[in-house]
N, C-alpha and C. Protein backbone atom coordinates (compact mmCIF):
# COMPACT_ATOMS: atom_id res chain seq x y z
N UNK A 1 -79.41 -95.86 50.65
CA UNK A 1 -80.16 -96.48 51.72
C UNK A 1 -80.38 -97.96 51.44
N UNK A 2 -80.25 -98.26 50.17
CA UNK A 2 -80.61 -99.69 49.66
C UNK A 2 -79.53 -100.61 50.74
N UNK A 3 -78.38 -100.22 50.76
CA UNK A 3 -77.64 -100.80 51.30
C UNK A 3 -77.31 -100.99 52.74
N UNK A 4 -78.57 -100.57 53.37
CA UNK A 4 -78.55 -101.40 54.46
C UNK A 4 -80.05 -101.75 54.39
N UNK A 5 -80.59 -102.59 53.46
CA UNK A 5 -81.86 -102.94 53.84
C UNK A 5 -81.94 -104.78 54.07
N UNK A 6 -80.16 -105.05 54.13
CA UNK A 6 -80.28 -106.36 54.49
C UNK A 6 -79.79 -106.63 56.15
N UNK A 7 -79.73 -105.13 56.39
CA UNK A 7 -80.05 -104.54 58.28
C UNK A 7 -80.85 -104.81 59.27
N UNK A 8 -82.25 -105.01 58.14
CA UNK A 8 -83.25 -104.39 58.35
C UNK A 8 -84.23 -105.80 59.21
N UNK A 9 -84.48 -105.62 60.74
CA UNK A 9 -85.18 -107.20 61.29
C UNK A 9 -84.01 -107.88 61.83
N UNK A 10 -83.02 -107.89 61.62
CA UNK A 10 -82.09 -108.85 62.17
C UNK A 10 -81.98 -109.15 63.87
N UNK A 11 -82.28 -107.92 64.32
CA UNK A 11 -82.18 -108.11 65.75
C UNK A 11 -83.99 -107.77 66.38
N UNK A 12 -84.13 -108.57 67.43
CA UNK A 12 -85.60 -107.85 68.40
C UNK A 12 -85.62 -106.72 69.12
N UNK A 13 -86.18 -106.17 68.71
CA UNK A 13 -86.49 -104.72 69.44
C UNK A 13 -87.50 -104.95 70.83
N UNK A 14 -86.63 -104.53 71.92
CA UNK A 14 -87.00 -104.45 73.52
C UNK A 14 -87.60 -103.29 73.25
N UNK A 15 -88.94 -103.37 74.49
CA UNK A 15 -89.43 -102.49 74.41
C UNK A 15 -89.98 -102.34 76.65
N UNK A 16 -90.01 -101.43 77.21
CA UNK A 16 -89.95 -101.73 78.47
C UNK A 16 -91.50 -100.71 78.49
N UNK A 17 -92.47 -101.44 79.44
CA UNK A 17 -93.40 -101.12 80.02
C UNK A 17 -93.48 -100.80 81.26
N UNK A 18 -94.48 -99.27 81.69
CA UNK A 18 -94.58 -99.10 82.90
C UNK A 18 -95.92 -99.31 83.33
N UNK A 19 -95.75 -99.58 84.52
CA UNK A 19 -97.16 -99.94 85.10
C UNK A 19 -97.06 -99.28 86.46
N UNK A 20 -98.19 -98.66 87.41
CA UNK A 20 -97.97 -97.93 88.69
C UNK A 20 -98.60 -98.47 89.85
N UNK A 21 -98.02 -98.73 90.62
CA UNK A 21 -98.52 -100.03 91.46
C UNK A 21 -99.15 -98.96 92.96
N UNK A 22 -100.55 -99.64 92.92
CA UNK A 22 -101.61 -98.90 93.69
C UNK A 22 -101.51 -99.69 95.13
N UNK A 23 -101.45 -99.36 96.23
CA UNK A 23 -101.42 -99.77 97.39
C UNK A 23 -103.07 -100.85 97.79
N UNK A 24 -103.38 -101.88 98.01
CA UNK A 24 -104.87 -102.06 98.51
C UNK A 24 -104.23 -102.24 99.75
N UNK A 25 -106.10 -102.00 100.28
CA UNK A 25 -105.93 -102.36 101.62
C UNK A 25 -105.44 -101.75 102.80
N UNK A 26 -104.86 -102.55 103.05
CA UNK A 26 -104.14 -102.12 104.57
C UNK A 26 -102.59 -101.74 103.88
N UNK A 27 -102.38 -101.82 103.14
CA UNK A 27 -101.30 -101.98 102.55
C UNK A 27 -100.43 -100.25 102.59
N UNK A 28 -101.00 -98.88 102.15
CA UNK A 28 -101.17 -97.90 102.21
C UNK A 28 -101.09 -97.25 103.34
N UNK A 29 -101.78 -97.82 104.74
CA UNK A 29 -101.59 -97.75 105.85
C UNK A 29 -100.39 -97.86 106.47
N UNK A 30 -99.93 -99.33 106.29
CA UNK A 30 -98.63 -99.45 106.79
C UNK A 30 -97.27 -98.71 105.90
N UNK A 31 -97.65 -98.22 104.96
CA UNK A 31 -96.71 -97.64 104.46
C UNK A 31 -96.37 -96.11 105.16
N UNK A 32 -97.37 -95.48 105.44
CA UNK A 32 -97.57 -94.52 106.23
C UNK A 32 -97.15 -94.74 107.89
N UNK A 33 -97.69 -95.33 108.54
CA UNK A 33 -96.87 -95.75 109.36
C UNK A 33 -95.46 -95.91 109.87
N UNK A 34 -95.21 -96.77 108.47
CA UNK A 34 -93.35 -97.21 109.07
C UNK A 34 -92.67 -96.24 108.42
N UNK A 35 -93.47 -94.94 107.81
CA UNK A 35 -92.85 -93.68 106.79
C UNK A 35 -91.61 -94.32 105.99
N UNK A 36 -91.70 -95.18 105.57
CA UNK A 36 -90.94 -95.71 104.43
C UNK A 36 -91.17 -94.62 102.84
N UNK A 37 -92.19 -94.42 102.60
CA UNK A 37 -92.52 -92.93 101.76
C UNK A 37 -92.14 -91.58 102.36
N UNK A 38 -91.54 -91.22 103.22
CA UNK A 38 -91.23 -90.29 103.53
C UNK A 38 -89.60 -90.39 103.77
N UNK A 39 -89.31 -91.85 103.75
CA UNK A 39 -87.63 -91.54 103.73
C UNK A 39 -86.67 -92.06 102.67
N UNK A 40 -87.88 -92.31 101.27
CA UNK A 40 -88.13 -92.49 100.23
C UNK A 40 -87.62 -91.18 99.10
N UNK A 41 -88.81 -90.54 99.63
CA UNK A 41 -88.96 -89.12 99.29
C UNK A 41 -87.51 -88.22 99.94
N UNK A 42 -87.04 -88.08 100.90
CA UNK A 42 -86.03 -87.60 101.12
C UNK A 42 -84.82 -87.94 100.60
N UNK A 43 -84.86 -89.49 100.14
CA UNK A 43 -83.83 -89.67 99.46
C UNK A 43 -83.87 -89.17 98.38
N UNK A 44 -84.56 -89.53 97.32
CA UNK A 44 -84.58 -88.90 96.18
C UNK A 44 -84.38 -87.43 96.11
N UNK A 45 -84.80 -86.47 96.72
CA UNK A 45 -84.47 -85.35 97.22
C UNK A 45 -83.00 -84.96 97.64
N UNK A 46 -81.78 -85.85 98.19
CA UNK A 46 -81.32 -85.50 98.53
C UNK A 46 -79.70 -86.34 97.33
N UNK A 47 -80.68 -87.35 96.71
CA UNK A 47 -79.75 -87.77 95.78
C UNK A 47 -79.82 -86.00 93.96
N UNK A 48 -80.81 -85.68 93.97
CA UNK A 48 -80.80 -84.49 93.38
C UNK A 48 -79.90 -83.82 93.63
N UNK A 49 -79.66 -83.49 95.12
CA UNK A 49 -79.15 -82.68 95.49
C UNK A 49 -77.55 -83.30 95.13
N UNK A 50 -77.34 -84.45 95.60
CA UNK A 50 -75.76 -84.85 95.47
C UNK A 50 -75.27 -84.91 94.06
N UNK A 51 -76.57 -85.32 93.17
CA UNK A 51 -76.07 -85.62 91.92
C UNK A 51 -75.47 -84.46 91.64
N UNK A 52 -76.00 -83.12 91.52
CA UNK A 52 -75.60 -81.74 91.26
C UNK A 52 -74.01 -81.38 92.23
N UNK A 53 -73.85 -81.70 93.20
CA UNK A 53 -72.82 -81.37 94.04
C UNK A 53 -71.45 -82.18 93.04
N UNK A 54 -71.72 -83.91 93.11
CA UNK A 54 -71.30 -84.60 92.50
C UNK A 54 -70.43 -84.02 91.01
N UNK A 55 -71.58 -83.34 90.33
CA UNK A 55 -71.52 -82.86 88.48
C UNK A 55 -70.39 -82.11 89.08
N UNK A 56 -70.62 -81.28 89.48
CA UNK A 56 -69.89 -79.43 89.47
C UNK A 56 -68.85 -79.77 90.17
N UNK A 57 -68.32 -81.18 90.87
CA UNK A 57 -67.00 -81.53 91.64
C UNK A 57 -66.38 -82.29 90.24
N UNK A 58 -66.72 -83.05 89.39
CA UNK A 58 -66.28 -83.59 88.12
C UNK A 58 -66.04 -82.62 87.49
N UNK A 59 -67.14 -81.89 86.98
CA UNK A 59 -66.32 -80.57 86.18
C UNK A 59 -65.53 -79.84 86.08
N UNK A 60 -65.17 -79.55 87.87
CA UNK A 60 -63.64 -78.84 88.25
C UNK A 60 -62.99 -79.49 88.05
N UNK A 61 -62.64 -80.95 88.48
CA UNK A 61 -61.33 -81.43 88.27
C UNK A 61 -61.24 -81.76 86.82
N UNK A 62 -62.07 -81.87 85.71
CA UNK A 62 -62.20 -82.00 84.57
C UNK A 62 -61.22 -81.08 84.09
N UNK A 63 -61.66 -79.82 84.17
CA UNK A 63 -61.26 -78.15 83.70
C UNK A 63 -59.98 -78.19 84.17
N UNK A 64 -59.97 -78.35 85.58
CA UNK A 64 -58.37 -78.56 86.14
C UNK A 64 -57.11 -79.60 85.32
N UNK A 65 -57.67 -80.49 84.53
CA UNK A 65 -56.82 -81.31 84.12
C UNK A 65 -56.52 -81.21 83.17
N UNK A 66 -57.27 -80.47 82.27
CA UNK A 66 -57.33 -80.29 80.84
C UNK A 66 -56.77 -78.75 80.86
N UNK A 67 -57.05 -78.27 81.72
CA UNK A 67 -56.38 -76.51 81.68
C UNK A 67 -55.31 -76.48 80.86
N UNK A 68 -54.76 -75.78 79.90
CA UNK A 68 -53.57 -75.83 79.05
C UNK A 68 -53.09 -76.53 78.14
N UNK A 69 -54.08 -77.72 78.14
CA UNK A 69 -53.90 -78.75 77.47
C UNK A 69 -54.07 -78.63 75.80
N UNK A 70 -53.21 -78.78 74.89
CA UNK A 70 -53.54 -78.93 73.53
C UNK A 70 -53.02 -80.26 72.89
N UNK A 71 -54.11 -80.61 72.33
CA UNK A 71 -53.75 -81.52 71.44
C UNK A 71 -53.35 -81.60 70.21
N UNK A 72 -51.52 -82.09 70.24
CA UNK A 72 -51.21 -82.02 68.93
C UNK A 72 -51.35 -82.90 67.54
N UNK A 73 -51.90 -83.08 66.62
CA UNK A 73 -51.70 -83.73 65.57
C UNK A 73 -51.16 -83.37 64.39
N UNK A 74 -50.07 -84.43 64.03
CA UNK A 74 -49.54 -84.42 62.67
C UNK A 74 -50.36 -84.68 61.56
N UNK A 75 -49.91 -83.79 61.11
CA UNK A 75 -51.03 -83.57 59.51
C UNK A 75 -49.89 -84.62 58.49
N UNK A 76 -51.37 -85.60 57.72
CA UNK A 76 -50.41 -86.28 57.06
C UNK A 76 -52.03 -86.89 56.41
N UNK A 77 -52.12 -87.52 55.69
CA UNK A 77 -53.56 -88.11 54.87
C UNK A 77 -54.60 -88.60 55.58
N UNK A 78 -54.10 -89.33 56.37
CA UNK A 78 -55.60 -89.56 57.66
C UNK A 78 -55.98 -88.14 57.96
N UNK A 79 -55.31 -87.53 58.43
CA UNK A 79 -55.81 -85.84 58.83
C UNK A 79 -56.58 -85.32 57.90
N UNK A 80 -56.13 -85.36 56.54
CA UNK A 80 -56.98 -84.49 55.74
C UNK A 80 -58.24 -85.12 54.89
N UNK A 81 -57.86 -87.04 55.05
CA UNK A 81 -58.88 -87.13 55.12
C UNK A 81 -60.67 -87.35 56.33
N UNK A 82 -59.82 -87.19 57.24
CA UNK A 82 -60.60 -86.44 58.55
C UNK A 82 -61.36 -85.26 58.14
N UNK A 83 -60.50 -84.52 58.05
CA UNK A 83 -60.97 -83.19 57.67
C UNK A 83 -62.17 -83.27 56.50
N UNK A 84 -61.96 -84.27 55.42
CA UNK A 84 -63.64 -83.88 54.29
C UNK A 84 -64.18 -84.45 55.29
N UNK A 85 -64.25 -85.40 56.49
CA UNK A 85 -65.36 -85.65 57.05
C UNK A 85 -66.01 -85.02 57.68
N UNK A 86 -64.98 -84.35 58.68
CA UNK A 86 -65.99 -83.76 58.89
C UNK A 86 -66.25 -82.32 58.39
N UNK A 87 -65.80 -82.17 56.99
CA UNK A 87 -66.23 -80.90 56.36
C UNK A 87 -66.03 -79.62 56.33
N UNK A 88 -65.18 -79.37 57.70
CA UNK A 88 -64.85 -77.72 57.66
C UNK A 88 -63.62 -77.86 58.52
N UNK A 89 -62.36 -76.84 58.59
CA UNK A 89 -61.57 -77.11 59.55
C UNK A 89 -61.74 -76.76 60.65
N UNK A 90 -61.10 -77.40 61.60
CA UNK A 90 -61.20 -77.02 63.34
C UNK A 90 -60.05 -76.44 63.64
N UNK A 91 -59.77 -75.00 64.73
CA UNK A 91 -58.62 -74.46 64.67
C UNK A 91 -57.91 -75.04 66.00
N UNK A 92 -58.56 -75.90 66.64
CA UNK A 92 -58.34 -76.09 67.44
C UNK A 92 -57.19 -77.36 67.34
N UNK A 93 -57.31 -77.84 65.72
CA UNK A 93 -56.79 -79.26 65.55
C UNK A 93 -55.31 -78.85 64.97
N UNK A 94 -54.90 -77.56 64.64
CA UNK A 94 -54.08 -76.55 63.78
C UNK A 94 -53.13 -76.48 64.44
C-alpha cells in the first residue's frame, strides 16, 4: 500500500449537494394551474416505463447477436499469464 501513498491528494474531490426547492407564494399556485406537475409526473412515469421497454429491446438484439458466438483464443504466455490473474480457469476461454 506504501506505494501508492504518493497518490494520495493529488486530485480535488467533487462533491455534489442537494437542496429541495419549496414553492412561495403564488408560486405553487401557478404551478397547479398550468399542471406543469402533472405532466411532469407523467413523464417520469412514462420514461420508467420506456426505459424498461427500451432494456428488454437491447437485450434481445444483444442475445440475438451473440447467439453462437465463441470466442476463440490462442493459448500462448499472455494467456497463461492471464490466467494467474485471474486465478482459476474459465471454460469458456478453452
Amino acid at each position: 500500500m506504501s506505494k501508492f501513498k504518493e497518490f494520495i491528494g493529488l486530485y480535488p474531490l467533487s462533491k455534489t449537494l442537494r437542496f429541495e426547492l419549496i414553492p412561495k407564494g403564488k408560486t405553487l399556485g401557478n404551478f397547479k394551474t398550468s399542471g406543469i406537475l402533472e405532466r411532469d409526473e407523467h413523464r417520469a412515469d412514462s420514461y420508467k416505463k420506456m426505459k424498461d421497454i427500451i432494456d428488454n429491446y437491447h437485450r434481445f438484439i444483444i442475445d440475438k447477436s451473440l447467439k453462437g458466438f465463441k470466442l476463440e483464443i490462442e493459448k500462448n504466455d499472455k494467456y497463461d499469464s492471464l490466467e494467474d490473474v485471474i486465478g482459476k480457469k474459465n471454460d469458456a476461454w478453452s
